[in-house]
PDB file of N, CA and C in Angstrom:
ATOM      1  N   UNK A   1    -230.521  94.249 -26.734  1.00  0.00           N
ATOM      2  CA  UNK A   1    -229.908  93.930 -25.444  1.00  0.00           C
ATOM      3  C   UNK A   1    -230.749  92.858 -24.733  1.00  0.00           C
ATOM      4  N   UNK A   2    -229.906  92.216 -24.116  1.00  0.00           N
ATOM      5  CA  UNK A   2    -230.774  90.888 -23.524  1.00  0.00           C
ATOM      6  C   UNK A   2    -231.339  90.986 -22.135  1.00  0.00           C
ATOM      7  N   UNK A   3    -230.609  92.660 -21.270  1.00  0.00           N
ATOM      8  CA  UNK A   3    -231.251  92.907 -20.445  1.00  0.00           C
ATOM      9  C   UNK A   3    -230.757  94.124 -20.388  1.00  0.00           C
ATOM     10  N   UNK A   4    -231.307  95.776 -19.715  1.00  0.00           N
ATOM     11  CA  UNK A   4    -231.165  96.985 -20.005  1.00  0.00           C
ATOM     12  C   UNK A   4    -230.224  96.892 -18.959  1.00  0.00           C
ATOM     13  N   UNK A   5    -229.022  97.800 -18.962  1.00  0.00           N
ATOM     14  CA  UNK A   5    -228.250  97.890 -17.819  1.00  0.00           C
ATOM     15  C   UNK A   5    -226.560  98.211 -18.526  1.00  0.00           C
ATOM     16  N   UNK A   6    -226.082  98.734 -17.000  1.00  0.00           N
ATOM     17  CA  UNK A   6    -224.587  99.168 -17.592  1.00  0.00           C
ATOM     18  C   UNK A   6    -223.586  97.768 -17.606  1.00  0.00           C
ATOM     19  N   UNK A   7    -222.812  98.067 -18.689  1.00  0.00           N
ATOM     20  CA  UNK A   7    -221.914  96.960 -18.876  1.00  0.00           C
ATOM     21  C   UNK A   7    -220.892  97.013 -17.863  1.00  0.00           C
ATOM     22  N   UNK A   8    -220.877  95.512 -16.904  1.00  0.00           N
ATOM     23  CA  UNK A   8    -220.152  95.624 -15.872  1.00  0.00           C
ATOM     24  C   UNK A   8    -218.526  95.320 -16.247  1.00  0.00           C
ATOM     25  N   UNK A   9    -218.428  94.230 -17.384  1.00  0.00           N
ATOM     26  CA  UNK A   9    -217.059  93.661 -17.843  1.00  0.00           C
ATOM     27  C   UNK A   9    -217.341  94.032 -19.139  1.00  0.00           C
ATOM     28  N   UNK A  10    -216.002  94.316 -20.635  1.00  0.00           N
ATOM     29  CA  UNK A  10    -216.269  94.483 -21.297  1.00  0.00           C
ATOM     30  C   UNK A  10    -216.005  92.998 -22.385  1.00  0.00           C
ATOM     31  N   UNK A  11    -216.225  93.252 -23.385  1.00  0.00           N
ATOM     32  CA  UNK A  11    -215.626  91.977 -23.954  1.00  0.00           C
ATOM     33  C   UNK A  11    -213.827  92.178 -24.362  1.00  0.00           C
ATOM     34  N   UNK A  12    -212.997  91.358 -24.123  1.00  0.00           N
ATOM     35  CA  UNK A  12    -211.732  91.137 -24.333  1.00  0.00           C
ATOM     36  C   UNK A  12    -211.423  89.830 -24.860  1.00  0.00           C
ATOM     37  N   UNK A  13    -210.673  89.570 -25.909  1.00  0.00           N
ATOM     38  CA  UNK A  13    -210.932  88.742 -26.710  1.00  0.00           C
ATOM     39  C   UNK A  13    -209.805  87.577 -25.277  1.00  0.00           C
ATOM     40  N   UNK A  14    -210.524  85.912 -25.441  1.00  0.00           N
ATOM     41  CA  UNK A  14    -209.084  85.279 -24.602  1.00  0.00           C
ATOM     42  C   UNK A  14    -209.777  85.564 -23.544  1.00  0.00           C
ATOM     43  N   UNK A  15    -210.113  86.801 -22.951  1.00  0.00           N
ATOM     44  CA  UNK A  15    -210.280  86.792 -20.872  1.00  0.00           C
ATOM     45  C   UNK A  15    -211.219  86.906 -20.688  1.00  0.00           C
ATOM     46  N   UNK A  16    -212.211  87.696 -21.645  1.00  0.00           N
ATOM     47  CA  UNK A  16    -214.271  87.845 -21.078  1.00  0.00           C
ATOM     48  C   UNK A  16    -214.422  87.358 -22.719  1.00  0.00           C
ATOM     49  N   UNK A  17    -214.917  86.231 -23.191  1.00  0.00           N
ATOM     50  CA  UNK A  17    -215.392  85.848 -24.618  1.00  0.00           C
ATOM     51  C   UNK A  17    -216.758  87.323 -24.729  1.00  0.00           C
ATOM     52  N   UNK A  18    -217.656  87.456 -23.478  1.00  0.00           N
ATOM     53  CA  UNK A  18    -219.074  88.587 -23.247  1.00  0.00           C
ATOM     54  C   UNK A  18    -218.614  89.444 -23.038  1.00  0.00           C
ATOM     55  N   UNK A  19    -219.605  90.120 -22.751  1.00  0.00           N
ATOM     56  CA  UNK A  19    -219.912  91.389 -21.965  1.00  0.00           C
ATOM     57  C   UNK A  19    -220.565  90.877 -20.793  1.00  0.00           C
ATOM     58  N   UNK A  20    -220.688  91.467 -19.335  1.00  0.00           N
ATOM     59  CA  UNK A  20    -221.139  91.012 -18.324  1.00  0.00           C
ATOM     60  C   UNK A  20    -222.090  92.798 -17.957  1.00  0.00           C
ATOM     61  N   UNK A  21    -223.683  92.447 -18.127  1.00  0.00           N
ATOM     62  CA  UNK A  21    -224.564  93.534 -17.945  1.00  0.00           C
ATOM     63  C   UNK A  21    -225.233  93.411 -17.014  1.00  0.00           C
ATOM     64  N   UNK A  22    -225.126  94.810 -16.452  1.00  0.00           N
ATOM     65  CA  UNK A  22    -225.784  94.642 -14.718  1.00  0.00           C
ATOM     66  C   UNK A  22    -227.401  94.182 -14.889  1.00  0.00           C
ATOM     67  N   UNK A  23    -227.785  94.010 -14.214  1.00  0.00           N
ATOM     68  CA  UNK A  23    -229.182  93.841 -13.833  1.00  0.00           C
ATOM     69  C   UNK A  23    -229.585  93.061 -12.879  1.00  0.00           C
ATOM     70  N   UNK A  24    -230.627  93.609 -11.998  1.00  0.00           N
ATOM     71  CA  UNK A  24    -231.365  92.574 -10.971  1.00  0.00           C
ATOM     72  C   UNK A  24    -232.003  91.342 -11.151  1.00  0.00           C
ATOM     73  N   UNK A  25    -232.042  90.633 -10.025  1.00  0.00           N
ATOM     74  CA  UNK A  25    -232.159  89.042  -9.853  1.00  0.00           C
ATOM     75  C   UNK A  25    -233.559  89.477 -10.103  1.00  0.00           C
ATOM     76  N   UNK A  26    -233.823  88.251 -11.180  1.00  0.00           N
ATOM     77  CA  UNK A  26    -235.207  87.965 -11.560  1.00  0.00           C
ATOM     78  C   UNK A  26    -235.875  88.740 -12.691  1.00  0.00           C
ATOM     79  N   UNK A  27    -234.663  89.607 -13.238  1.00  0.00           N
ATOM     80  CA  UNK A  27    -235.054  90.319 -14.484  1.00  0.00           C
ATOM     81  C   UNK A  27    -235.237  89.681 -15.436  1.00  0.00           C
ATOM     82  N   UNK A  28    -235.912  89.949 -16.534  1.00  0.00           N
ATOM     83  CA  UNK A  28    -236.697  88.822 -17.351  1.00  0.00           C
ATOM     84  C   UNK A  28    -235.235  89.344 -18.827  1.00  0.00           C
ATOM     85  N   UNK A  29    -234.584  87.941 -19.103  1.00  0.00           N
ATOM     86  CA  UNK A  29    -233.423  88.014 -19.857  1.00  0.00           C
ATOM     87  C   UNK A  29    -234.277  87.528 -21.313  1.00  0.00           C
ATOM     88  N   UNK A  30    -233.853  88.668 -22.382  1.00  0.00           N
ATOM     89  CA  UNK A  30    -234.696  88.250 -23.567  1.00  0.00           C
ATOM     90  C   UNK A  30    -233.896  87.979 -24.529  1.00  0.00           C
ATOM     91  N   UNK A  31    -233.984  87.298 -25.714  1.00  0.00           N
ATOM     92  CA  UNK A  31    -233.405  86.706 -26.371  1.00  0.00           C
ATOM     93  C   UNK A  31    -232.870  88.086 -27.398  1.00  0.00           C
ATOM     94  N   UNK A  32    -232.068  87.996 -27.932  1.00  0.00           N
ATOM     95  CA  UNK A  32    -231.220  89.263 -29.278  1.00  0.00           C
ATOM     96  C   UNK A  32    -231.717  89.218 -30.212  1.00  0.00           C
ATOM     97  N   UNK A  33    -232.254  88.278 -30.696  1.00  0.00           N
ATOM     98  CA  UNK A  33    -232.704  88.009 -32.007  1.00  0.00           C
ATOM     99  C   UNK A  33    -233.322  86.716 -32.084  1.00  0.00           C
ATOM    100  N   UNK A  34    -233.850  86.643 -33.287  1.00  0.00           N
ATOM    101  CA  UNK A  34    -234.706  85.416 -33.583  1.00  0.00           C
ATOM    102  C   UNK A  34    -234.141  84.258 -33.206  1.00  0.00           C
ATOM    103  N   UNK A  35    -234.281  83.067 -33.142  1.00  0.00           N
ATOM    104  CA  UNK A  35    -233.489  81.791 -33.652  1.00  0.00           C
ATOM    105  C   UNK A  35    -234.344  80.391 -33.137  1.00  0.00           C
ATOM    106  N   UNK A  36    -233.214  79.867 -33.012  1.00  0.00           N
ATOM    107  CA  UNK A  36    -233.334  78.142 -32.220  1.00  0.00           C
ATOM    108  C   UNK A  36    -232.486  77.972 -30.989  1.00  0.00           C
ATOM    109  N   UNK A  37    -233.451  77.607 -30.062  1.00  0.00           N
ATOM    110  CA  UNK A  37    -232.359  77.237 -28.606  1.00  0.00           C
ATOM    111  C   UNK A  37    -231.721  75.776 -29.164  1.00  0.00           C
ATOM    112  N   UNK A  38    -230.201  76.409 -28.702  1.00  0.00           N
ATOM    113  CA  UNK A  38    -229.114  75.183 -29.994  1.00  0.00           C
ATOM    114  C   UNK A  38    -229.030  74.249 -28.380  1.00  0.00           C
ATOM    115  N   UNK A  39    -228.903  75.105 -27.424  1.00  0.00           N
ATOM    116  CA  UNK A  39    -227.977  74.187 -26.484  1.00  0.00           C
ATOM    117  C   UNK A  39    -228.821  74.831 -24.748  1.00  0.00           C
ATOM    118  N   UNK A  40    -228.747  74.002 -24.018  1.00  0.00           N
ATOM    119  CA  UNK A  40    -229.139  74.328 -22.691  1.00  0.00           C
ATOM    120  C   UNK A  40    -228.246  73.278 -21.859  1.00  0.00           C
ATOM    121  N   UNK A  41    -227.382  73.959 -21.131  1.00  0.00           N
ATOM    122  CA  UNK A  41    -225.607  73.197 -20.421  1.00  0.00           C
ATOM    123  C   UNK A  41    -225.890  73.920 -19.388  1.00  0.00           C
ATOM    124  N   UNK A  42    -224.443  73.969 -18.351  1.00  0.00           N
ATOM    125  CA  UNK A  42    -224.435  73.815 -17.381  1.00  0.00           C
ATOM    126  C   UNK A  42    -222.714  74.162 -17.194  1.00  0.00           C
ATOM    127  N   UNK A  43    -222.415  75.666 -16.227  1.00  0.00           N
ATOM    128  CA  UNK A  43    -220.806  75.497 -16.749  1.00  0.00           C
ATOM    129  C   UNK A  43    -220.260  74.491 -15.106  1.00  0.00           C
ATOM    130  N   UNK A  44    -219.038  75.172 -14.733  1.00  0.00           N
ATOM    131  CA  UNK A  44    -218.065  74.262 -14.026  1.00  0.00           C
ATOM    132  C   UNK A  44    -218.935  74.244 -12.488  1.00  0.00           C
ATOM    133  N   UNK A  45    -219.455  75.670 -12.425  1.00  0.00           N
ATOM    134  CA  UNK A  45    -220.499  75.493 -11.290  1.00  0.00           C
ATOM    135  C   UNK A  45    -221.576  75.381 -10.867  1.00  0.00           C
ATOM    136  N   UNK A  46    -221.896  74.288 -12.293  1.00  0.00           N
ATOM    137  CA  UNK A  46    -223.583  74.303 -12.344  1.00  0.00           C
ATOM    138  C   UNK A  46    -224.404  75.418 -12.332  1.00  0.00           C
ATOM    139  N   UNK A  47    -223.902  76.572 -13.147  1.00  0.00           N
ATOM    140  CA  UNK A  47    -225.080  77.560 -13.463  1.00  0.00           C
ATOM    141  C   UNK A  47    -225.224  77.191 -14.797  1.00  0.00           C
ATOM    142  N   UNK A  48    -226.845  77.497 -14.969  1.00  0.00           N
ATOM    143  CA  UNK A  48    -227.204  77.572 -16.280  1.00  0.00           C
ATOM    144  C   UNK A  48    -226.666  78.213 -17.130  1.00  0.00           C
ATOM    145  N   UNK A  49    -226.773  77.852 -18.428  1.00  0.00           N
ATOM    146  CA  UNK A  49    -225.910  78.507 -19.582  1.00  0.00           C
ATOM    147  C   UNK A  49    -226.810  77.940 -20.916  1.00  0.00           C
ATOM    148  N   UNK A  50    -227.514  79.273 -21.551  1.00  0.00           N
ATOM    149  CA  UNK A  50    -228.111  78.704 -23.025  1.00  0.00           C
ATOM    150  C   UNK A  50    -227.714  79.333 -24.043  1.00  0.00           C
ATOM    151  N   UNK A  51    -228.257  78.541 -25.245  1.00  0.00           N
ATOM    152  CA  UNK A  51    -227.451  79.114 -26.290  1.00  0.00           C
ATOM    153  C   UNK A  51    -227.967  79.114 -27.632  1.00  0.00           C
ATOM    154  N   UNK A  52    -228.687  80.045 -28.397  1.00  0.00           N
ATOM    155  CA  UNK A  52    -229.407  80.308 -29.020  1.00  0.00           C
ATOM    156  C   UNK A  52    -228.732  80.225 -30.722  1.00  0.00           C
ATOM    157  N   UNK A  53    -229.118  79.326 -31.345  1.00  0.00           N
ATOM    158  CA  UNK A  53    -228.465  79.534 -33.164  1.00  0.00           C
ATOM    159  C   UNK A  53    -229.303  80.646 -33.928  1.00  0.00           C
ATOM    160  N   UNK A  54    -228.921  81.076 -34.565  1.00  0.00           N
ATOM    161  CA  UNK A  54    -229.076  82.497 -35.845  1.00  0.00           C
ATOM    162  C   UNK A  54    -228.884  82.028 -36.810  1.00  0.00           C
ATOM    163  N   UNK A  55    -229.686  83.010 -37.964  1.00  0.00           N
ATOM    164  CA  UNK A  55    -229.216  82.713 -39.445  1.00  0.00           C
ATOM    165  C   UNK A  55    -227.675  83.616 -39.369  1.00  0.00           C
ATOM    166  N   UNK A  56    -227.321  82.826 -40.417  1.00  0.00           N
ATOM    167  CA  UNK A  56    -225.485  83.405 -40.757  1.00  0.00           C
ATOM    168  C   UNK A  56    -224.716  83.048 -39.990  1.00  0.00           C
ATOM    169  N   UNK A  57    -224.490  81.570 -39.145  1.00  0.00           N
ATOM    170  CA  UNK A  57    -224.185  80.958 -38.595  1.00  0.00           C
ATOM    171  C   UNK A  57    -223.298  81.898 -37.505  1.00  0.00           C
ATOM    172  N   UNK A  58    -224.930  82.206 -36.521  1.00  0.00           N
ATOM    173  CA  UNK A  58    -224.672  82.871 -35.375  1.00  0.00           C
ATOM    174  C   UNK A  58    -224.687  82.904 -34.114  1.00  0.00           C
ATOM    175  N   UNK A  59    -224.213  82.576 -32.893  1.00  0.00           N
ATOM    176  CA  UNK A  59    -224.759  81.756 -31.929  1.00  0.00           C
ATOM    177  C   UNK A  59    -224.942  82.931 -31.022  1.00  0.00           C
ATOM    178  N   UNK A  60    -225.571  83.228 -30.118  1.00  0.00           N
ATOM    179  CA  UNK A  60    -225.829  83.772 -28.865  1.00  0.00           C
ATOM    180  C   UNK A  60    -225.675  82.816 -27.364  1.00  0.00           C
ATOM    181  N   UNK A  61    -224.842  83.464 -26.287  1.00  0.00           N
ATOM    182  CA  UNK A  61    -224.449  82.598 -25.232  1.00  0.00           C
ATOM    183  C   UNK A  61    -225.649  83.336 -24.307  1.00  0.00           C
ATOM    184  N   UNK A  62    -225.772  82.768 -23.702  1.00  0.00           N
ATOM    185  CA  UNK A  62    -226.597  84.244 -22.166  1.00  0.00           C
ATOM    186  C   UNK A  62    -226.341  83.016 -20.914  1.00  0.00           C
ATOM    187  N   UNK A  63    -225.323  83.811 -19.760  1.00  0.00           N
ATOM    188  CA  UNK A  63    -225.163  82.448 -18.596  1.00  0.00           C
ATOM    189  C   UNK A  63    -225.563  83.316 -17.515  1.00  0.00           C
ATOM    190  N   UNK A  64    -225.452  82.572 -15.959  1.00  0.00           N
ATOM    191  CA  UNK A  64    -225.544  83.507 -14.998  1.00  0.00           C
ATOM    192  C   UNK A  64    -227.100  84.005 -15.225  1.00  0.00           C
ATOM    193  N   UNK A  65    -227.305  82.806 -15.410  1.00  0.00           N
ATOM    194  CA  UNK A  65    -229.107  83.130 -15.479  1.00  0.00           C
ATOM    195  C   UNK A  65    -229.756  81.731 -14.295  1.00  0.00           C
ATOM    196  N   UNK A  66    -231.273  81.815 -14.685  1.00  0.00           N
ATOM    197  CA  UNK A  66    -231.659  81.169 -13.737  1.00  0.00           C
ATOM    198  C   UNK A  66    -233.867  80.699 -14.527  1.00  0.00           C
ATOM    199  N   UNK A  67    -233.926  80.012 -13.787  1.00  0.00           N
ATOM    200  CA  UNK A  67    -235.786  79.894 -14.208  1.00  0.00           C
ATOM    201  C   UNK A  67    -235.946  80.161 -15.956  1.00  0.00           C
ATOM    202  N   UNK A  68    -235.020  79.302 -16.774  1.00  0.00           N
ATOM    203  CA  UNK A  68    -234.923  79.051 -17.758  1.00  0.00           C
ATOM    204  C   UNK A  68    -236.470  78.595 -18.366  1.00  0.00           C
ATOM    205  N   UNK A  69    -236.978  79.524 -19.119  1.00  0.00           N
ATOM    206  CA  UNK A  69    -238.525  79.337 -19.756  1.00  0.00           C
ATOM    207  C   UNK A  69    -238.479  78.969 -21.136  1.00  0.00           C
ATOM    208  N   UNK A  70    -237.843  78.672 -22.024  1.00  0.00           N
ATOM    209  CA  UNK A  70    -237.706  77.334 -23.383  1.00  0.00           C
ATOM    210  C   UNK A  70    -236.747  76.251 -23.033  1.00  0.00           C
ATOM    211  N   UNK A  71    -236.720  75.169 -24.080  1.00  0.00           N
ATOM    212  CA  UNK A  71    -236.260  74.106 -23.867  1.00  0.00           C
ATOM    213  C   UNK A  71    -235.634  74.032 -25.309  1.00  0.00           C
ATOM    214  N   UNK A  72    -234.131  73.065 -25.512  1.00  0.00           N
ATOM    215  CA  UNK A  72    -233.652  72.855 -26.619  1.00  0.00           C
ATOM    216  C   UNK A  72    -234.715  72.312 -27.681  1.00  0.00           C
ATOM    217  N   UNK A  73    -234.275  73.007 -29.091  1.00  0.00           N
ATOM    218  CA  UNK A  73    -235.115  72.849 -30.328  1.00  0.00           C
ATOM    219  C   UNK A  73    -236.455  74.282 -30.246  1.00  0.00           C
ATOM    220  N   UNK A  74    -236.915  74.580 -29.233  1.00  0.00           N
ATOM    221  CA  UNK A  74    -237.754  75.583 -29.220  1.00  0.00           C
ATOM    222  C   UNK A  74    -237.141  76.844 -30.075  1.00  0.00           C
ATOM    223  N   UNK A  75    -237.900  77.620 -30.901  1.00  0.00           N
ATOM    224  CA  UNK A  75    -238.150  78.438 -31.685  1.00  0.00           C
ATOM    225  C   UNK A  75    -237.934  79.585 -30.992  1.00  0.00           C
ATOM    226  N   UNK A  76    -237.306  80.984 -31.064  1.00  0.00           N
ATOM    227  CA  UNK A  76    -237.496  82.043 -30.021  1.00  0.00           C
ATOM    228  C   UNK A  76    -237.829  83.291 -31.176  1.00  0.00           C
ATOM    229  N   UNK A  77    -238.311  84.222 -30.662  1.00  0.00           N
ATOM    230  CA  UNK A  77    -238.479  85.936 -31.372  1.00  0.00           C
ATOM    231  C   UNK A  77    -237.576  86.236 -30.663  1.00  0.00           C
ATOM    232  N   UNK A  78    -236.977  87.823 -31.257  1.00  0.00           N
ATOM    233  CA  UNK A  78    -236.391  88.798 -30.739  1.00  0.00           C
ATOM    234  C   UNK A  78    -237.110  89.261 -29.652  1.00  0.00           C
ATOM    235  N   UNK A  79    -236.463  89.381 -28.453  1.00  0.00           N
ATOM    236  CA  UNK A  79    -237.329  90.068 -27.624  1.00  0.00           C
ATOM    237  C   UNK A  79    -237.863  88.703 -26.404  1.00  0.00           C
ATOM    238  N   UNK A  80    -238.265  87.973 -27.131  1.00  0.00           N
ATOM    239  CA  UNK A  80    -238.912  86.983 -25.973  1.00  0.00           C
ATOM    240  C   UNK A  80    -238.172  86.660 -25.334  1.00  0.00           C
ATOM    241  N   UNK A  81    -238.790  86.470 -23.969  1.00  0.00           N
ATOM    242  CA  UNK A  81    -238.239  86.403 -22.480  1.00  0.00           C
ATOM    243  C   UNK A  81    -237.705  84.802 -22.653  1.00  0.00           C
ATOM    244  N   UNK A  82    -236.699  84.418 -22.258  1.00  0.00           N
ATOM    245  CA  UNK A  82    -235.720  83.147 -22.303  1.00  0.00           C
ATOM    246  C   UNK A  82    -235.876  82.479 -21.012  1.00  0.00           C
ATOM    247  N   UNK A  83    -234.817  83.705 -19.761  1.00  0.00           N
ATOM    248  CA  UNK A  83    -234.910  83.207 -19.043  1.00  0.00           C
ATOM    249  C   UNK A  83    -234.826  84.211 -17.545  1.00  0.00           C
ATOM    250  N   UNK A  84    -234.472  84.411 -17.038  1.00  0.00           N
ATOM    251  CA  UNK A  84    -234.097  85.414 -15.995  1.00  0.00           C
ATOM    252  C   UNK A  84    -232.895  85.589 -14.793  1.00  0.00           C
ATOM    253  N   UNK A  85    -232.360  86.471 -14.421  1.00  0.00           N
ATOM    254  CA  UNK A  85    -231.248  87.185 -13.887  1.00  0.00           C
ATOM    255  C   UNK A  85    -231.169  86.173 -12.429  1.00  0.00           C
ATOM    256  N   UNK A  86    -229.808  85.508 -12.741  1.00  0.00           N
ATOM    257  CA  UNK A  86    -229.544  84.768 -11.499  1.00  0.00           C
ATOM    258  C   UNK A  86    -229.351  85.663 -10.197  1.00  0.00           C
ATOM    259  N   UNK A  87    -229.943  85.426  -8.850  1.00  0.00           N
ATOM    260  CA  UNK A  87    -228.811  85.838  -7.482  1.00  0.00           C
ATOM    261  C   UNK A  87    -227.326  86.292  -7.710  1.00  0.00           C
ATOM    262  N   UNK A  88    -227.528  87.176  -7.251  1.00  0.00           N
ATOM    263  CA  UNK A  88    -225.817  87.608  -7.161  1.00  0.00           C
ATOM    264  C   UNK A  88    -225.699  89.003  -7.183  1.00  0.00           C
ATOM    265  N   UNK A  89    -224.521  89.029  -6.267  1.00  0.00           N
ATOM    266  CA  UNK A  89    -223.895  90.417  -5.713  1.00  0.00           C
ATOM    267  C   UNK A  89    -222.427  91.105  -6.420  1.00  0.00           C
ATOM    268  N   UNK A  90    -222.271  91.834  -8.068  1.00  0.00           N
ATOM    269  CA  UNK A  90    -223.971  92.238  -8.506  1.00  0.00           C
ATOM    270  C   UNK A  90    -224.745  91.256  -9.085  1.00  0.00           C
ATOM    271  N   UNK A  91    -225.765  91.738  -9.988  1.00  0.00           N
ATOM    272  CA  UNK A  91    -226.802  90.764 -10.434  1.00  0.00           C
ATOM    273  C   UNK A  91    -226.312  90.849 -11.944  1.00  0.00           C
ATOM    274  N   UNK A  92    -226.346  89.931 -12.851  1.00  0.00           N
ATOM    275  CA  UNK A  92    -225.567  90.738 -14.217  1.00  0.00           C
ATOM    276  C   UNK A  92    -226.001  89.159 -14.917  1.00  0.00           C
ATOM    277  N   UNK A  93    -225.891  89.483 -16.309  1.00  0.00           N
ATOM    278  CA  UNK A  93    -226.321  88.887 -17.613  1.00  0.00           C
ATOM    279  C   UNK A  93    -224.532  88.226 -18.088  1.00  0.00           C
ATOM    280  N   UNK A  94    -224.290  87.647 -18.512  1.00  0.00           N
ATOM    281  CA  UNK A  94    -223.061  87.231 -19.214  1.00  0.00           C
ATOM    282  C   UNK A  94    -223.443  86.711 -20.384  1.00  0.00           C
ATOM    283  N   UNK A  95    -222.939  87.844 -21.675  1.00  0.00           N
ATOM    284  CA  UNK A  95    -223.625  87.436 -23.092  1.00  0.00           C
ATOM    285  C   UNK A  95    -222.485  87.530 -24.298  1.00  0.00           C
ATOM    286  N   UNK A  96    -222.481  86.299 -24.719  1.00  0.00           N
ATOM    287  CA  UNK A  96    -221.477  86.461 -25.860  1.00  0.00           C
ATOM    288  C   UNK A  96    -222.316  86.009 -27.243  1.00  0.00           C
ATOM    289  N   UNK A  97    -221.597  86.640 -28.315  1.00  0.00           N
ATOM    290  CA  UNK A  97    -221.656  86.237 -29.804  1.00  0.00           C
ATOM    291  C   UNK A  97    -221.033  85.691 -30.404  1.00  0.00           C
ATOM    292  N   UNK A  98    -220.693  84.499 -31.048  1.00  0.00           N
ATOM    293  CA  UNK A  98    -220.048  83.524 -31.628  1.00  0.00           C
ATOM    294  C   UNK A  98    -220.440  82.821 -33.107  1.00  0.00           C
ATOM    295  N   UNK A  99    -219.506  83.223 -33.616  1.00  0.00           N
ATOM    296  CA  UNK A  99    -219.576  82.785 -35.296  1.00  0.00           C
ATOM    297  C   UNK A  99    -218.697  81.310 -35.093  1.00  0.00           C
ATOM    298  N   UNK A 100    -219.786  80.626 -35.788  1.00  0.00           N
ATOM    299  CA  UNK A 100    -219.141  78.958 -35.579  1.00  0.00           C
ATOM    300  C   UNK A 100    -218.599  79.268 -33.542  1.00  0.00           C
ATOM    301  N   UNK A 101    -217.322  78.763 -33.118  1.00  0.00           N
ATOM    302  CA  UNK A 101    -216.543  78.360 -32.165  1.00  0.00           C
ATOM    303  C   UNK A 101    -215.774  79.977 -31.537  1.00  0.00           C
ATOM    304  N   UNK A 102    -215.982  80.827 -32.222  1.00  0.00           N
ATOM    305  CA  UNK A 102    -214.796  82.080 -32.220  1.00  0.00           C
ATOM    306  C   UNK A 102    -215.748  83.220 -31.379  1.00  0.00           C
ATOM    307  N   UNK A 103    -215.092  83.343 -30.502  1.00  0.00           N
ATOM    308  CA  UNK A 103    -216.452  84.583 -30.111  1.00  0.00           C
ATOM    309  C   UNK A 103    -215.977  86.068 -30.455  1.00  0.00           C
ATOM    310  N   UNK A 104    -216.838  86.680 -30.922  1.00  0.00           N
ATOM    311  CA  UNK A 104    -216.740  88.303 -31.504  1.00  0.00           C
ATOM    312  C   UNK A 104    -217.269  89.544 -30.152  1.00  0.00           C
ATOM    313  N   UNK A 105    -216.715  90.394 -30.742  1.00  0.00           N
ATOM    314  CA  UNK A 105    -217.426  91.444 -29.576  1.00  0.00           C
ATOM    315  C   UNK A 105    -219.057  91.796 -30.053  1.00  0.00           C
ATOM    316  N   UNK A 106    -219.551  91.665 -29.119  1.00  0.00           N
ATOM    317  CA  UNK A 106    -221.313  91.934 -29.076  1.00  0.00           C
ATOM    318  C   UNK A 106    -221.642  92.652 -29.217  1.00  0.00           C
ATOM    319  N   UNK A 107    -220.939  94.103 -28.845  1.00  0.00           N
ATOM    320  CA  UNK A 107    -221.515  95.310 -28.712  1.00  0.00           C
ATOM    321  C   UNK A 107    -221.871  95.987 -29.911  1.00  0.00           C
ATOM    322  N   UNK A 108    -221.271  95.337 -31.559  1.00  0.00           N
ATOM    323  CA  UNK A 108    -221.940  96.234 -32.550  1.00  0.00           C
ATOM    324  C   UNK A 108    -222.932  95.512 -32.788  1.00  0.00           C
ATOM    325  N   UNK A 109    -223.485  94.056 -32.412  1.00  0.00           N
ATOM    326  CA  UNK A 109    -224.539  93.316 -32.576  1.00  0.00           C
ATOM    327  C   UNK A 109    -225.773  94.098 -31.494  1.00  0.00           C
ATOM    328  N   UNK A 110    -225.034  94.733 -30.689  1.00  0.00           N
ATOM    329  CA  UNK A 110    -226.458  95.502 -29.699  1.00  0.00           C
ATOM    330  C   UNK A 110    -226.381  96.939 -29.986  1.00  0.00           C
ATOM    331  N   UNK A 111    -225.793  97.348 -30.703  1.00  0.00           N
ATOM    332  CA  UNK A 111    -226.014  98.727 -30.967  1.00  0.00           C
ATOM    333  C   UNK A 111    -227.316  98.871 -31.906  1.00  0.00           C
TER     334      UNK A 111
END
């Protein structure tokens, strides 16, 4: 899990690509698994949005974050702290899994 907490949205394929997980502003958001930071964007309202590649051509999304601590091409462990829990009422993680372009449900990837 990329941050401990109850799942506020679930994933629905088409309307939430994630899961949206509660947690407080400034919680330290850790990466799922090993990889490469593929991408560091920006969505329609300028919140951060990164995006981590896997072996078995696997991507990890994590948005609705904030004080982003790697930079694209950087190397990550499971576990290491990425980035942390944006402001907001609630405070929550938005995390999807994506093979190639298609996003899958996450939740047997965090079980």
């Amino acid at each position: 899990m990329p941050v401990s907490g109850a799942i506020l949205r679930p994933y629905v394929k088409g309307k939430n690509d994630g899961v949206d997980i509660s947690a407080s502003a400034g919680t330290p958001v850790k990466a799922a698994d090993a990889g490469t930071v593929a991408a560091i964007t920006k969505d329609t309202e300028q919140v951060p949005i990164l995006v981590l590649r896997h072996s078995g051509g696997l991507l990890t999304v994590y948005a609705n974050i904030d004080g982003i601590a790697v930079k694209k091409g950087d190397s990550v462990k499971r576990g290491q702290a990425i980035a942390k829990v944006r402001k907001g009422d609630p405070g929550f993680v938005h995390f999807e899994v994506r093979k190639g372009y298609d996003s899958v449900d996450p939740m047997p990837y965090l079980e």
